[in-house]
PDB file of N, CA and C in Angstrom:
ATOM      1  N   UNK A   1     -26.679  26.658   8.595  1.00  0.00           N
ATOM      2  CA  UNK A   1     -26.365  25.295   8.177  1.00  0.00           C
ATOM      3  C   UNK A   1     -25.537  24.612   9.260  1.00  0.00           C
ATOM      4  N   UNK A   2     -25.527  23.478   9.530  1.00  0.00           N
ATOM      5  CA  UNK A   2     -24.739  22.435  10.572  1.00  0.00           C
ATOM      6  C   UNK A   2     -23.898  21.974  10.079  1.00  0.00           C
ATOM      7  N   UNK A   3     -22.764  21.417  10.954  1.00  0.00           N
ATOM      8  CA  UNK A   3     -22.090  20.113  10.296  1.00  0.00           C
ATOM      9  C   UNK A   3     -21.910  19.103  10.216  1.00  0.00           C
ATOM     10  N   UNK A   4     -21.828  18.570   9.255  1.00  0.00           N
ATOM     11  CA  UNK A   4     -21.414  17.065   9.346  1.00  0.00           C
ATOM     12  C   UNK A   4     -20.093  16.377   9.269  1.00  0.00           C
ATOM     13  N   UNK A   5     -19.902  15.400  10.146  1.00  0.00           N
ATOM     14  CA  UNK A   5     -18.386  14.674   9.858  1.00  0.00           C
ATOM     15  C   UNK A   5     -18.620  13.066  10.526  1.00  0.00           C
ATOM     16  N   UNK A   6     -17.714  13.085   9.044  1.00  0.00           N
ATOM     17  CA  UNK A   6     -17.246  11.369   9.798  1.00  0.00           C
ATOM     18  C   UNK A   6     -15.995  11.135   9.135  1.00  0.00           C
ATOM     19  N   UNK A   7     -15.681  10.137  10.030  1.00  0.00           N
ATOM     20  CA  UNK A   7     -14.393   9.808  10.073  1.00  0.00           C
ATOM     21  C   UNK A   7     -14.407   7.858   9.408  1.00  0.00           C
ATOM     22  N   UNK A   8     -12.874   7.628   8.498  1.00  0.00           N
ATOM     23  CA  UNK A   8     -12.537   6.378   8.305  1.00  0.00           C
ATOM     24  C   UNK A   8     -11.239   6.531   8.316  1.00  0.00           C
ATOM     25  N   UNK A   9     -10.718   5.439   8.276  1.00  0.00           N
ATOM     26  CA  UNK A   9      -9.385   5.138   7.891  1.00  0.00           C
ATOM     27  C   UNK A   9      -9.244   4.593   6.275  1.00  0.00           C
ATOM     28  N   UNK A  10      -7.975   5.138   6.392  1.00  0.00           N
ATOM     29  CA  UNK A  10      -7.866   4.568   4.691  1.00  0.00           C
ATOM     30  C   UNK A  10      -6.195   3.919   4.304  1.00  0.00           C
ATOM     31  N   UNK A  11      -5.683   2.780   3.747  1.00  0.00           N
ATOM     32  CA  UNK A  11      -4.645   2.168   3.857  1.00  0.00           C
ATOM     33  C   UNK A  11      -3.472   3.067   2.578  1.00  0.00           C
ATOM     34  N   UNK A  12      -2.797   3.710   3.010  1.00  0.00           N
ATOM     35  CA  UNK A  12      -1.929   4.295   1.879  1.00  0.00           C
ATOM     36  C   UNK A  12      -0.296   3.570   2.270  1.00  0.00           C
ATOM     37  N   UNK A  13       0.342   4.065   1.533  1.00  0.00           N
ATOM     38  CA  UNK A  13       2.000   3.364   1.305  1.00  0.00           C
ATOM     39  C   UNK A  13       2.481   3.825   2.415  1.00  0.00           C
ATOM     40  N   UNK A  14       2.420   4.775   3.102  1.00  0.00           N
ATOM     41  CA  UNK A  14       2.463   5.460   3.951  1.00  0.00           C
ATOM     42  C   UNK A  14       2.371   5.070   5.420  1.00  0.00           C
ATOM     43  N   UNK A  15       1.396   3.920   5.495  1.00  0.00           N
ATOM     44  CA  UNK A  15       0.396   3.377   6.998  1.00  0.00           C
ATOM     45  C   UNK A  15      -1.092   4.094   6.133  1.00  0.00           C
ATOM     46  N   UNK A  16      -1.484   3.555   7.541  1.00  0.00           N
ATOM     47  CA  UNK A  16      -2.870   4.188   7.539  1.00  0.00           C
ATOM     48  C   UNK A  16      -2.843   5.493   7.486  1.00  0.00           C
ATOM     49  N   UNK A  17      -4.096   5.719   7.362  1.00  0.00           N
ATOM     50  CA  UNK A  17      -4.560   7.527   7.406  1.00  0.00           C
ATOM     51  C   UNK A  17      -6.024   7.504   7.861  1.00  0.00           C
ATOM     52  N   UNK A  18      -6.420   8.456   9.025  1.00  0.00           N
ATOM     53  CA  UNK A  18      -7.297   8.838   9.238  1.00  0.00           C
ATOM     54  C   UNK A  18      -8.379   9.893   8.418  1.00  0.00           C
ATOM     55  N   UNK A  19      -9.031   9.536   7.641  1.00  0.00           N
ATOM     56  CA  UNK A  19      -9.576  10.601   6.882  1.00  0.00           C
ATOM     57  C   UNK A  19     -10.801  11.441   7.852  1.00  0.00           C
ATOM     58  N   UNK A  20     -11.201  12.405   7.483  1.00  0.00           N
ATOM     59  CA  UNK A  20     -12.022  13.174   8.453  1.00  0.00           C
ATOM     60  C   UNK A  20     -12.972  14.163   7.178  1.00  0.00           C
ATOM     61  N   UNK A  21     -14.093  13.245   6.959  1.00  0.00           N
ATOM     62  CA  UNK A  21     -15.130  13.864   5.697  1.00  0.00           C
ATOM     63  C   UNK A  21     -15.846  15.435   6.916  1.00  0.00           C
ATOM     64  N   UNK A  22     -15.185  16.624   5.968  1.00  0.00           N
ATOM     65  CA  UNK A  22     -16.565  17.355   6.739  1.00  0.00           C
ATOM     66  C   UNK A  22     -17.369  18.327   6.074  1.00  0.00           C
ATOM     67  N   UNK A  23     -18.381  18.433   6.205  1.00  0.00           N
ATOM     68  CA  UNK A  23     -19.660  18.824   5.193  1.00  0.00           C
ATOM     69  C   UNK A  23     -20.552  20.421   6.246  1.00  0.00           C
ATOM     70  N   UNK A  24     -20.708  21.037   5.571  1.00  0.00           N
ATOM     71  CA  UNK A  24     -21.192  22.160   5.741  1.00  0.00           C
ATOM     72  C   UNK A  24     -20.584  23.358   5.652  1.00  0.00           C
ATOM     73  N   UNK A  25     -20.989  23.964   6.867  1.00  0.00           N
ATOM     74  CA  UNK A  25     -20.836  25.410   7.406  1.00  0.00           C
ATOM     75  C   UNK A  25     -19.232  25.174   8.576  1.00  0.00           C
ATOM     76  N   UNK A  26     -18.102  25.816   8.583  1.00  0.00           N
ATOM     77  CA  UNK A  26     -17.368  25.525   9.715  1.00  0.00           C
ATOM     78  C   UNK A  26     -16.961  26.977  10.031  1.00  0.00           C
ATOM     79  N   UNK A  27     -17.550  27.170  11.334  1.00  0.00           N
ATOM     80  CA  UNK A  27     -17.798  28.883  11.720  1.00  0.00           C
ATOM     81  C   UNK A  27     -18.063  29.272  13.171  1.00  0.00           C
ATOM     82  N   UNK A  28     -17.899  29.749  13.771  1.00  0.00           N
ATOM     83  CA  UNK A  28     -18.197  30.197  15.274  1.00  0.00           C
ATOM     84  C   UNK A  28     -18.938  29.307  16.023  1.00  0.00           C
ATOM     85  N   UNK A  29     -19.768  28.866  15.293  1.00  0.00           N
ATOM     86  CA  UNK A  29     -20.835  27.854  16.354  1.00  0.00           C
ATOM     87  C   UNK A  29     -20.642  26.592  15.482  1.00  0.00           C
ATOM     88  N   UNK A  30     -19.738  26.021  15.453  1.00  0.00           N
ATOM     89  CA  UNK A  30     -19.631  24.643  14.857  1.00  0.00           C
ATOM     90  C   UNK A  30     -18.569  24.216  14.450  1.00  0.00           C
ATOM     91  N   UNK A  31     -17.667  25.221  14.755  1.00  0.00           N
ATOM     92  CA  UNK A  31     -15.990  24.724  14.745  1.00  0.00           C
ATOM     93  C   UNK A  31     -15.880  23.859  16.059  1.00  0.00           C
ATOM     94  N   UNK A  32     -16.059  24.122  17.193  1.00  0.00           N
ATOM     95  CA  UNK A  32     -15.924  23.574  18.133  1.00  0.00           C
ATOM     96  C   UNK A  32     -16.205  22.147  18.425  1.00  0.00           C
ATOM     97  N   UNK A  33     -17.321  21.788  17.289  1.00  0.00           N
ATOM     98  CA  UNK A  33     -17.607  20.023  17.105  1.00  0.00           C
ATOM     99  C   UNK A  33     -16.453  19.601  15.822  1.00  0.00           C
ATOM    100  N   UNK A  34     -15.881  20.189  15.274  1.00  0.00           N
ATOM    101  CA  UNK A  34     -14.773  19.844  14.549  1.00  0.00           C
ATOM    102  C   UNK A  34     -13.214  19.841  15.257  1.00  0.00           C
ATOM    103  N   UNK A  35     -13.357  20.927  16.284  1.00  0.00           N
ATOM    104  CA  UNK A  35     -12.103  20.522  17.140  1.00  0.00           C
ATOM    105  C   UNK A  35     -12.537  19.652  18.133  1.00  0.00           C
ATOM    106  N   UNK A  36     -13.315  19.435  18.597  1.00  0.00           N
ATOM    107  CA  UNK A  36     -13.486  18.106  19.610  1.00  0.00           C
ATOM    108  C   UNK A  36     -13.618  16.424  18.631  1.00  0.00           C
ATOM    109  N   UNK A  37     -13.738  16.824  17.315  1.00  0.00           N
ATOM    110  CA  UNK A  37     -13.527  15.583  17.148  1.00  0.00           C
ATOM    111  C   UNK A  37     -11.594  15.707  16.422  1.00  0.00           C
ATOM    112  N   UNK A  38     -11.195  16.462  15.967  1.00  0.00           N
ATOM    113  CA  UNK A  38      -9.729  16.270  16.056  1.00  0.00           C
ATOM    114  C   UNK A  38      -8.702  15.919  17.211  1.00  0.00           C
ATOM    115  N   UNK A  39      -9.556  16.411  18.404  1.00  0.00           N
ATOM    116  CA  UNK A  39      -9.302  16.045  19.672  1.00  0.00           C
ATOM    117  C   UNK A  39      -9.055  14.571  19.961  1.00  0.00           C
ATOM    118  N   UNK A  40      -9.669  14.296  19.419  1.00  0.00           N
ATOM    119  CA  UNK A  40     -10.527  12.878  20.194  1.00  0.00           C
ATOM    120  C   UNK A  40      -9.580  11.660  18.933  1.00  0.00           C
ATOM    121  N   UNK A  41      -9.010  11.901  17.793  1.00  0.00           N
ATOM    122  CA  UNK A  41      -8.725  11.787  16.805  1.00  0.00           C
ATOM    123  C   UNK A  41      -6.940  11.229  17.748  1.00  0.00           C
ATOM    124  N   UNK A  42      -6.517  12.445  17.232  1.00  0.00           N
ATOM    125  CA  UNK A  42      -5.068  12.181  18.590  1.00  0.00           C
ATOM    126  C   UNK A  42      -5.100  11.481  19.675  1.00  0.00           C
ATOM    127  N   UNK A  43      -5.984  11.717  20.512  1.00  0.00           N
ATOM    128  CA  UNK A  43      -6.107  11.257  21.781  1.00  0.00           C
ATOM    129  C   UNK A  43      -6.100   9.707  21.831  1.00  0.00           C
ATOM    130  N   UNK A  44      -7.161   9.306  20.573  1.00  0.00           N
ATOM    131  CA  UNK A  44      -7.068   7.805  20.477  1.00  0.00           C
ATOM    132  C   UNK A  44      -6.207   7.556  19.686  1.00  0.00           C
ATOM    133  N   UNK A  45      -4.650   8.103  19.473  1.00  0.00           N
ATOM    134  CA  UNK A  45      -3.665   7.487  18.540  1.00  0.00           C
ATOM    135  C   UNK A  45      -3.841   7.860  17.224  1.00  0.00           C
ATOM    136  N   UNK A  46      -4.638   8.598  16.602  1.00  0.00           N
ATOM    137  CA  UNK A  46      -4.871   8.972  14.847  1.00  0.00           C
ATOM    138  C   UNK A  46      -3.978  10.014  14.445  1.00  0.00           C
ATOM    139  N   UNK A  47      -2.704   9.919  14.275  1.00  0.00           N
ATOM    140  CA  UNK A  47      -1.916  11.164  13.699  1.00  0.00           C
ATOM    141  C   UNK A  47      -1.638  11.573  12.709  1.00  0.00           C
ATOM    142  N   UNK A  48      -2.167  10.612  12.025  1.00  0.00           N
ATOM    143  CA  UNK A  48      -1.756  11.376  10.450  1.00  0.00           C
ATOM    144  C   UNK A  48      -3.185  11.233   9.618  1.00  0.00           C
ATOM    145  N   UNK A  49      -3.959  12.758   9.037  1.00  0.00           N
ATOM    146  CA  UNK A  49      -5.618  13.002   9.192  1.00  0.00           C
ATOM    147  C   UNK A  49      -5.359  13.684   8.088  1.00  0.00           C
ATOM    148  N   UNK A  50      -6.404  13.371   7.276  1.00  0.00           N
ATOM    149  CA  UNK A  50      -7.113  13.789   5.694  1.00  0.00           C
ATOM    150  C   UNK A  50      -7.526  14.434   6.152  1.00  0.00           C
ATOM    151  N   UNK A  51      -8.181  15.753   6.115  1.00  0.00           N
ATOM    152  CA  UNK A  51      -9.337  16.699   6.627  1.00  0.00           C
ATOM    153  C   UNK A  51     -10.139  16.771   5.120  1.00  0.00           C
ATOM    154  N   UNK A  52     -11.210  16.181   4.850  1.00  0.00           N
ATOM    155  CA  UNK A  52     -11.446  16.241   3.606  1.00  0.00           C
ATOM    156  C   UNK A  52     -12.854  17.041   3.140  1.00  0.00           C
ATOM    157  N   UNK A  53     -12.426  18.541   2.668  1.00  0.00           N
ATOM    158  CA  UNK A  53     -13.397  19.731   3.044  1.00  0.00           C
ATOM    159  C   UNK A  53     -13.842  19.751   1.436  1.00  0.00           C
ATOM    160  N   UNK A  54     -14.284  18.908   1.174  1.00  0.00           N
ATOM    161  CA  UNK A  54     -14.770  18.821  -0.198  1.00  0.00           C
ATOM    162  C   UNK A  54     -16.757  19.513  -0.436  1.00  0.00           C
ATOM    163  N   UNK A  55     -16.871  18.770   0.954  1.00  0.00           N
ATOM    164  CA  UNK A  55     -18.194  19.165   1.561  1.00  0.00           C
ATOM    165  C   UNK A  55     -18.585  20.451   1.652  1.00  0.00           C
ATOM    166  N   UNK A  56     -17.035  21.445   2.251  1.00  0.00           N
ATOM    167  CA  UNK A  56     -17.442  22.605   3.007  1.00  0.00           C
ATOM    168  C   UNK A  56     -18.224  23.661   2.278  1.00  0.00           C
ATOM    169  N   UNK A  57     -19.294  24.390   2.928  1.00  0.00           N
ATOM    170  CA  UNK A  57     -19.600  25.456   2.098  1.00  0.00           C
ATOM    171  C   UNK A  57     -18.876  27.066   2.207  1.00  0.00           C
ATOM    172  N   UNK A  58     -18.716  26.895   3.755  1.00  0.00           N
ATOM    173  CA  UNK A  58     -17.778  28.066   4.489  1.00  0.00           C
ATOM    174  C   UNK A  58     -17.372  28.027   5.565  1.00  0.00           C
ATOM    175  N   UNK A  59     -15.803  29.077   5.487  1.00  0.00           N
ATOM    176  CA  UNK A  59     -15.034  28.410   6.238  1.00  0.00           C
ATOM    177  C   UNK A  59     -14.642  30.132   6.939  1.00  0.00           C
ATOM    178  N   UNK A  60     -14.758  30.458   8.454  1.00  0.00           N
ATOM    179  CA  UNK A  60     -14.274  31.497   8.707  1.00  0.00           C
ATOM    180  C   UNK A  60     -13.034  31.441   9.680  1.00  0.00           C
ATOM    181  N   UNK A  61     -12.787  32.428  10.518  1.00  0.00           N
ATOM    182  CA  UNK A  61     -11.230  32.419  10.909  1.00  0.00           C
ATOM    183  C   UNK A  61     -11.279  31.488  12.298  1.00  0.00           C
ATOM    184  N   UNK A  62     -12.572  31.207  12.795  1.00  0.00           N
ATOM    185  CA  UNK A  62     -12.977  30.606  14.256  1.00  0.00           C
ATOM    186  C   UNK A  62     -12.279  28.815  13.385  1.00  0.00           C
ATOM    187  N   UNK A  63     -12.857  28.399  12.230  1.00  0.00           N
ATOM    188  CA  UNK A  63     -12.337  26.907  11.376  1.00  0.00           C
ATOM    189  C   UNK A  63     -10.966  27.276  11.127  1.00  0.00           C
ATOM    190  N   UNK A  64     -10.310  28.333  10.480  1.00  0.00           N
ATOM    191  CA  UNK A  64      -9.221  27.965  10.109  1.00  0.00           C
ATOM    192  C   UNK A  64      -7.712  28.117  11.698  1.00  0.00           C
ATOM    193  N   UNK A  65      -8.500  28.375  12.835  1.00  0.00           N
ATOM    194  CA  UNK A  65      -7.953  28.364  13.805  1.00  0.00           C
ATOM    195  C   UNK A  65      -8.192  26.753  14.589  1.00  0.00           C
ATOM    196  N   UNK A  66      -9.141  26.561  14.268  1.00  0.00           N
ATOM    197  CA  UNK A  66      -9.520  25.010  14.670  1.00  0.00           C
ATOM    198  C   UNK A  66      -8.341  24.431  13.864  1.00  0.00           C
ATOM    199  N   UNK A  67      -8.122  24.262  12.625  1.00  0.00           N
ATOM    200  CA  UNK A  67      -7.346  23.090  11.711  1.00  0.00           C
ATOM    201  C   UNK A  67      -5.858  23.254  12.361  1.00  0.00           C
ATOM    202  N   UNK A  68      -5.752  24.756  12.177  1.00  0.00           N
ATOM    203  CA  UNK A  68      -3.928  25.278  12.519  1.00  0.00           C
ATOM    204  C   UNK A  68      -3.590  24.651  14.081  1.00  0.00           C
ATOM    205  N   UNK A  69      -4.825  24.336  15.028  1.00  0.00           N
ATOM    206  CA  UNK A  69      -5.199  24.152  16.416  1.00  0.00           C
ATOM    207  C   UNK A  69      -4.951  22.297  15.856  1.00  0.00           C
ATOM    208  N   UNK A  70      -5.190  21.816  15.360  1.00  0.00           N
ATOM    209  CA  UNK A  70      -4.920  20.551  14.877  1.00  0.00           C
ATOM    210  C   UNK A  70      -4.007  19.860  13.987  1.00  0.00           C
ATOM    211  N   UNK A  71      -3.449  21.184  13.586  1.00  0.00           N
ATOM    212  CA  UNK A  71      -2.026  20.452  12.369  1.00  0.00           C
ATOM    213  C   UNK A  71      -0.719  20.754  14.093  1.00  0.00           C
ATOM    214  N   UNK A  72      -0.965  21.302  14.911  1.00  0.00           N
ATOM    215  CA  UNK A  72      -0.055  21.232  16.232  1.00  0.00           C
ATOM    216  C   UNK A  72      -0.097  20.427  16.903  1.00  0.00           C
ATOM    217  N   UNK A  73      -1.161  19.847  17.126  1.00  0.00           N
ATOM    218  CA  UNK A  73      -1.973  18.301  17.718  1.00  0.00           C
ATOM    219  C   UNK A  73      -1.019  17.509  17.315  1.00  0.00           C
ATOM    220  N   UNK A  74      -0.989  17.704  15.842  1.00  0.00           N
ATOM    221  CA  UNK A  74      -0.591  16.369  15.257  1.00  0.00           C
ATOM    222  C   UNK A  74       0.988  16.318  14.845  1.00  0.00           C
ATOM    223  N   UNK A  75       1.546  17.272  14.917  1.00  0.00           N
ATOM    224  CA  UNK A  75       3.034  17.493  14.862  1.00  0.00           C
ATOM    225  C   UNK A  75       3.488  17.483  16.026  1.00  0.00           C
ATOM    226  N   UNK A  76       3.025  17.361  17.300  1.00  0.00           N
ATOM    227  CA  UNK A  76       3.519  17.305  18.757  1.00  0.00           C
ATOM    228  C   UNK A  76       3.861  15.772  18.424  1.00  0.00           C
ATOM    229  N   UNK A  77       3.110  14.974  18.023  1.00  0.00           N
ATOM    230  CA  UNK A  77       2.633  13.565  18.061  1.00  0.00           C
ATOM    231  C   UNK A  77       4.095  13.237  16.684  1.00  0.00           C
ATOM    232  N   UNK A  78       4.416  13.681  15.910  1.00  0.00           N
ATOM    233  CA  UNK A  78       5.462  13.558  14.512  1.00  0.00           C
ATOM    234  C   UNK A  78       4.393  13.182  13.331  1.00  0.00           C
ATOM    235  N   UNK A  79       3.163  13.825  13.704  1.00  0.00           N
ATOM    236  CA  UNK A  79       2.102  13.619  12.692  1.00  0.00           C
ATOM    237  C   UNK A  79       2.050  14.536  11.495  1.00  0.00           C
ATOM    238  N   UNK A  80       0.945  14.447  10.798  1.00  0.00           N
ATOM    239  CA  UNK A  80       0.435  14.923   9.984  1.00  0.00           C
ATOM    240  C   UNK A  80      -1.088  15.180   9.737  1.00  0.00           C
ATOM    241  N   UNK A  81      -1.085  16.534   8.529  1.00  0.00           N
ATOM    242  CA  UNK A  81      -2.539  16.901   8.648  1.00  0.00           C
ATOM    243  C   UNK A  81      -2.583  17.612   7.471  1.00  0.00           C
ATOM    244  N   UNK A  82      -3.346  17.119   6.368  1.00  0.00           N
ATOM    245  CA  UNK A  82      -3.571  17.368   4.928  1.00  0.00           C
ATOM    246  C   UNK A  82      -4.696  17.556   5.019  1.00  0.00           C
ATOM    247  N   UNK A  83      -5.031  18.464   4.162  1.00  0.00           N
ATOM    248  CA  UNK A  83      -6.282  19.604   3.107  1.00  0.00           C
ATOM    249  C   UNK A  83      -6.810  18.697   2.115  1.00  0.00           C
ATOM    250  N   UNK A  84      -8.205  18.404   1.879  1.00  0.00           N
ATOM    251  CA  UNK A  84      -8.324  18.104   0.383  1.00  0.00           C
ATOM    252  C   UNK A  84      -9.147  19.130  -0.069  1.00  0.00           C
ATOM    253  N   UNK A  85      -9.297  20.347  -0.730  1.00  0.00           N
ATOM    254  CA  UNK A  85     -10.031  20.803  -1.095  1.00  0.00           C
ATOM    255  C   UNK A  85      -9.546  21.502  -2.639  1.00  0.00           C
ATOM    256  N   UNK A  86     -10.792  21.517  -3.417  1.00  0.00           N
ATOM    257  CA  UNK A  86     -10.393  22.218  -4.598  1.00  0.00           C
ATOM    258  C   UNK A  86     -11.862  23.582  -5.170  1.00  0.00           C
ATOM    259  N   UNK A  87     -12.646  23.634  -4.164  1.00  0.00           N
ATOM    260  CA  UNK A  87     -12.914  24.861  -4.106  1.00  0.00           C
ATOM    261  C   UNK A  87     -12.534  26.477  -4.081  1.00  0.00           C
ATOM    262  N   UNK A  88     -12.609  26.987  -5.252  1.00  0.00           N
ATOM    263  CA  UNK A  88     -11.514  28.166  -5.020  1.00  0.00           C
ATOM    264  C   UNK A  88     -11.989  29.657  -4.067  1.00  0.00           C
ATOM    265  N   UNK A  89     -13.376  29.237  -3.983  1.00  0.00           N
ATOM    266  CA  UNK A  89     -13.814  29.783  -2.832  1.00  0.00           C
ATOM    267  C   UNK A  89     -13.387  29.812  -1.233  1.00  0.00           C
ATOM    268  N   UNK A  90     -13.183  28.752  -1.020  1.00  0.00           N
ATOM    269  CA  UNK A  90     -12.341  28.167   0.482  1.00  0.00           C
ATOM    270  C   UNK A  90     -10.693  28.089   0.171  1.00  0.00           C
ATOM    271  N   UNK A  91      -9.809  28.021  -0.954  1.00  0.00           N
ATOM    272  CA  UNK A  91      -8.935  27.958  -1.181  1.00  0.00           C
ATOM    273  C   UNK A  91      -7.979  29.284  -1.068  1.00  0.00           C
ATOM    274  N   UNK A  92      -9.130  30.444  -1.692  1.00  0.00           N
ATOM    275  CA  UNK A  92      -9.061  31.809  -1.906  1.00  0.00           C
ATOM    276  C   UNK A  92      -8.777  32.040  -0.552  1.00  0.00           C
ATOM    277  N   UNK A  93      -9.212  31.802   0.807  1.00  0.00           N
ATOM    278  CA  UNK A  93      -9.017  31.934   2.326  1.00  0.00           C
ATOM    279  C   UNK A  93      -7.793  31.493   2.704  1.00  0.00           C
ATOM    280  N   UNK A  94      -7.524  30.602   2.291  1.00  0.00           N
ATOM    281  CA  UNK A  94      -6.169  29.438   2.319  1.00  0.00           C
ATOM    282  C   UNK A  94      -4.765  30.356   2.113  1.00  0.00           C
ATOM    283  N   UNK A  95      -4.871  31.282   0.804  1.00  0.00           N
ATOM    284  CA  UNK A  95      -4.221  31.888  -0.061  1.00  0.00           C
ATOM    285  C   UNK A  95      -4.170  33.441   0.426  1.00  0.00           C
ATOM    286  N   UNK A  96      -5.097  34.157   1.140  1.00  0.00           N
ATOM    287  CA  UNK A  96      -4.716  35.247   1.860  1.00  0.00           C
ATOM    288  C   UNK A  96      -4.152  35.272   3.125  1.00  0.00           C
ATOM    289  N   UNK A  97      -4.779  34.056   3.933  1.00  0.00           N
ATOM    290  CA  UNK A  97      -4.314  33.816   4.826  1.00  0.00           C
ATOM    291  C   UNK A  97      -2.483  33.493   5.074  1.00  0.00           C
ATOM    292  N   UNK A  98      -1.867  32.810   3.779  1.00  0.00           N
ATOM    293  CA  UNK A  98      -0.960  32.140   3.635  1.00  0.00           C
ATOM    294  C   UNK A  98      -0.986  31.148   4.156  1.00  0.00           C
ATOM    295  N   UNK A  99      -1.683  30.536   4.791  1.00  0.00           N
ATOM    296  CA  UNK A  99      -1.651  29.282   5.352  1.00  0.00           C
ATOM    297  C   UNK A  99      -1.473  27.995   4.341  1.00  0.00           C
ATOM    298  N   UNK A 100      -1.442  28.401   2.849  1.00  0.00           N
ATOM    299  CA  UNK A 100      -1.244  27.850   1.782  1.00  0.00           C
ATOM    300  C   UNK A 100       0.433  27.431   2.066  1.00  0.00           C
ATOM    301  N   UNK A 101       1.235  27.863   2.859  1.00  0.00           N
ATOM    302  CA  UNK A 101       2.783  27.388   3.424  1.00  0.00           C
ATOM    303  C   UNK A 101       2.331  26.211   4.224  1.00  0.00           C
ATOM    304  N   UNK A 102       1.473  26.335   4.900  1.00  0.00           N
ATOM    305  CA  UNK A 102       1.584  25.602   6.457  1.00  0.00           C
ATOM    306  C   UNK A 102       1.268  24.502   5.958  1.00  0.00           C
ATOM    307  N   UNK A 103      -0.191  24.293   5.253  1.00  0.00           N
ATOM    308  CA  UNK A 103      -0.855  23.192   4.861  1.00  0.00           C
ATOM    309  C   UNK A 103      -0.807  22.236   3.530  1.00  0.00           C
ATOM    310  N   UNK A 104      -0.424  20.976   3.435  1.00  0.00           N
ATOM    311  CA  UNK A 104      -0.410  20.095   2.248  1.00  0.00           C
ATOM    312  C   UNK A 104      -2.087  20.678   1.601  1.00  0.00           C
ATOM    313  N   UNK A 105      -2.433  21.282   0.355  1.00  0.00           N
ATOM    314  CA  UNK A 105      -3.660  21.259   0.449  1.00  0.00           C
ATOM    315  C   UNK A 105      -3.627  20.125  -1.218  1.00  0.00           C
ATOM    316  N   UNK A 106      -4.505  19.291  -1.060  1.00  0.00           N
ATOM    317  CA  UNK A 106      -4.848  18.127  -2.455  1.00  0.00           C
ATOM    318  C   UNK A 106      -5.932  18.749  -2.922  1.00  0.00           C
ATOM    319  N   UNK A 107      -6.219  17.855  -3.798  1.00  0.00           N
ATOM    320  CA  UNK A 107      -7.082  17.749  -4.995  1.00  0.00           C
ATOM    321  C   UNK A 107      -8.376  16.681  -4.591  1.00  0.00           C
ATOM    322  N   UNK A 108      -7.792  15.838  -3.812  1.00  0.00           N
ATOM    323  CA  UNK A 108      -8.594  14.365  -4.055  1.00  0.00           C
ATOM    324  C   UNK A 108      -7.822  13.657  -2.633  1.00  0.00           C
ATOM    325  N   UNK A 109      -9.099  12.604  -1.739  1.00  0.00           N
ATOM    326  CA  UNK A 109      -8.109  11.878  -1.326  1.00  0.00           C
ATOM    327  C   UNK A 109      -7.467  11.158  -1.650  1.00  0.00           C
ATOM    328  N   UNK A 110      -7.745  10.472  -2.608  1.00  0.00           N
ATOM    329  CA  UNK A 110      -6.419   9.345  -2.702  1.00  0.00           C
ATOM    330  C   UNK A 110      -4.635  10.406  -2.722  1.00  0.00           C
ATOM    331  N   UNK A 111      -5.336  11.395  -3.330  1.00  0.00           N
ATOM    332  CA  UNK A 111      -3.600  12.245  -3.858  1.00  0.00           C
ATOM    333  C   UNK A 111      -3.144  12.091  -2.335  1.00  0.00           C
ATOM    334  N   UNK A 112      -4.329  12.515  -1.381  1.00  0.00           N
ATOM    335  CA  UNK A 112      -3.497  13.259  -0.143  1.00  0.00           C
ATOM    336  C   UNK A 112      -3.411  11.775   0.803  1.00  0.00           C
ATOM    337  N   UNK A 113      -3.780  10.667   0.537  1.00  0.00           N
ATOM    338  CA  UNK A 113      -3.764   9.787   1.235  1.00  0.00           C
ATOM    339  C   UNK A 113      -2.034   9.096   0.643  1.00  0.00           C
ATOM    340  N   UNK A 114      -1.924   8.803  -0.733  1.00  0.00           N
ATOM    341  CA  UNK A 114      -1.164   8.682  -1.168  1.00  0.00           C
ATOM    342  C   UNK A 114       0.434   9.549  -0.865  1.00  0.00           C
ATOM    343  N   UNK A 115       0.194  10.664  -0.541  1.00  0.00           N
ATOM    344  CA  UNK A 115       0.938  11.625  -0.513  1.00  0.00           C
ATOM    345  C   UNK A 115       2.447  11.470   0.681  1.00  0.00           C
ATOM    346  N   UNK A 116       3.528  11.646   0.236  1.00  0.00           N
ATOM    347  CA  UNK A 116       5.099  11.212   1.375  1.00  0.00           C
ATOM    348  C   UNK A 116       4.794  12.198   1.943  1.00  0.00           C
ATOM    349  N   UNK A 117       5.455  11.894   3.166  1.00  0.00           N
ATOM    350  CA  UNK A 117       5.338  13.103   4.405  1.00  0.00           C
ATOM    351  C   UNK A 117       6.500  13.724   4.982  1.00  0.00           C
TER     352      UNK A 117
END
């Protein structure tokens, strides 16, 4: 399976927020189009990013090194970088990993768009 992503902005109390829809597979051969577009995200000024994995079907350690590779991006910058997922399949990864400390993970964007930082 491939992936898909796109990106909007979305207006919360907060400022803006970059949301980042991504859909599929995120895994050895296709993390790398998810870190080049988080790349590219910062680079043009976007620091504070929805990652919104509502889409995802699976997520292995090559993706969850991409995101952790992008919540640093964005804290160099005094940014931010929120989870929306409520799959307990991908969540279950989240939760062994512990990365369930590191990461805001939501429910929904508005929660995580909405969400103080």
């Amino acid at each position: 399976m491939d992936l898909s992503l796109s990106t909007r902005n979305v207006p919360g109390p907060n400022g803006d927020r970059t949301v980042v829809e991504v859909g599929g597979e995120i895994d050895v051969y296709t993390a790398p189009k998810l870190r080049e577009q988080l790349v590219e995200l910062v680079n043009d000024g976007s620091f504070h990013l929805v990652v919104d994995m509502e889409g995802v079907d699976f997520l292995d350690s090559t993706g969850l090194g991409v995101l952790v590779g992008g919540l640093k991006r964005v804290r160099a910058h005094e940014g931010s970088l929120r989870l929306v997922c409520n799959q307990e399949r991908i969540l279950k990864i989240f939760r062994i990993t512990g990365l369930t400390k590191v990461f805001p993970i939501h429910t929904s964007v508005e929660e995580a768009v909405n969400a103080t930082d």
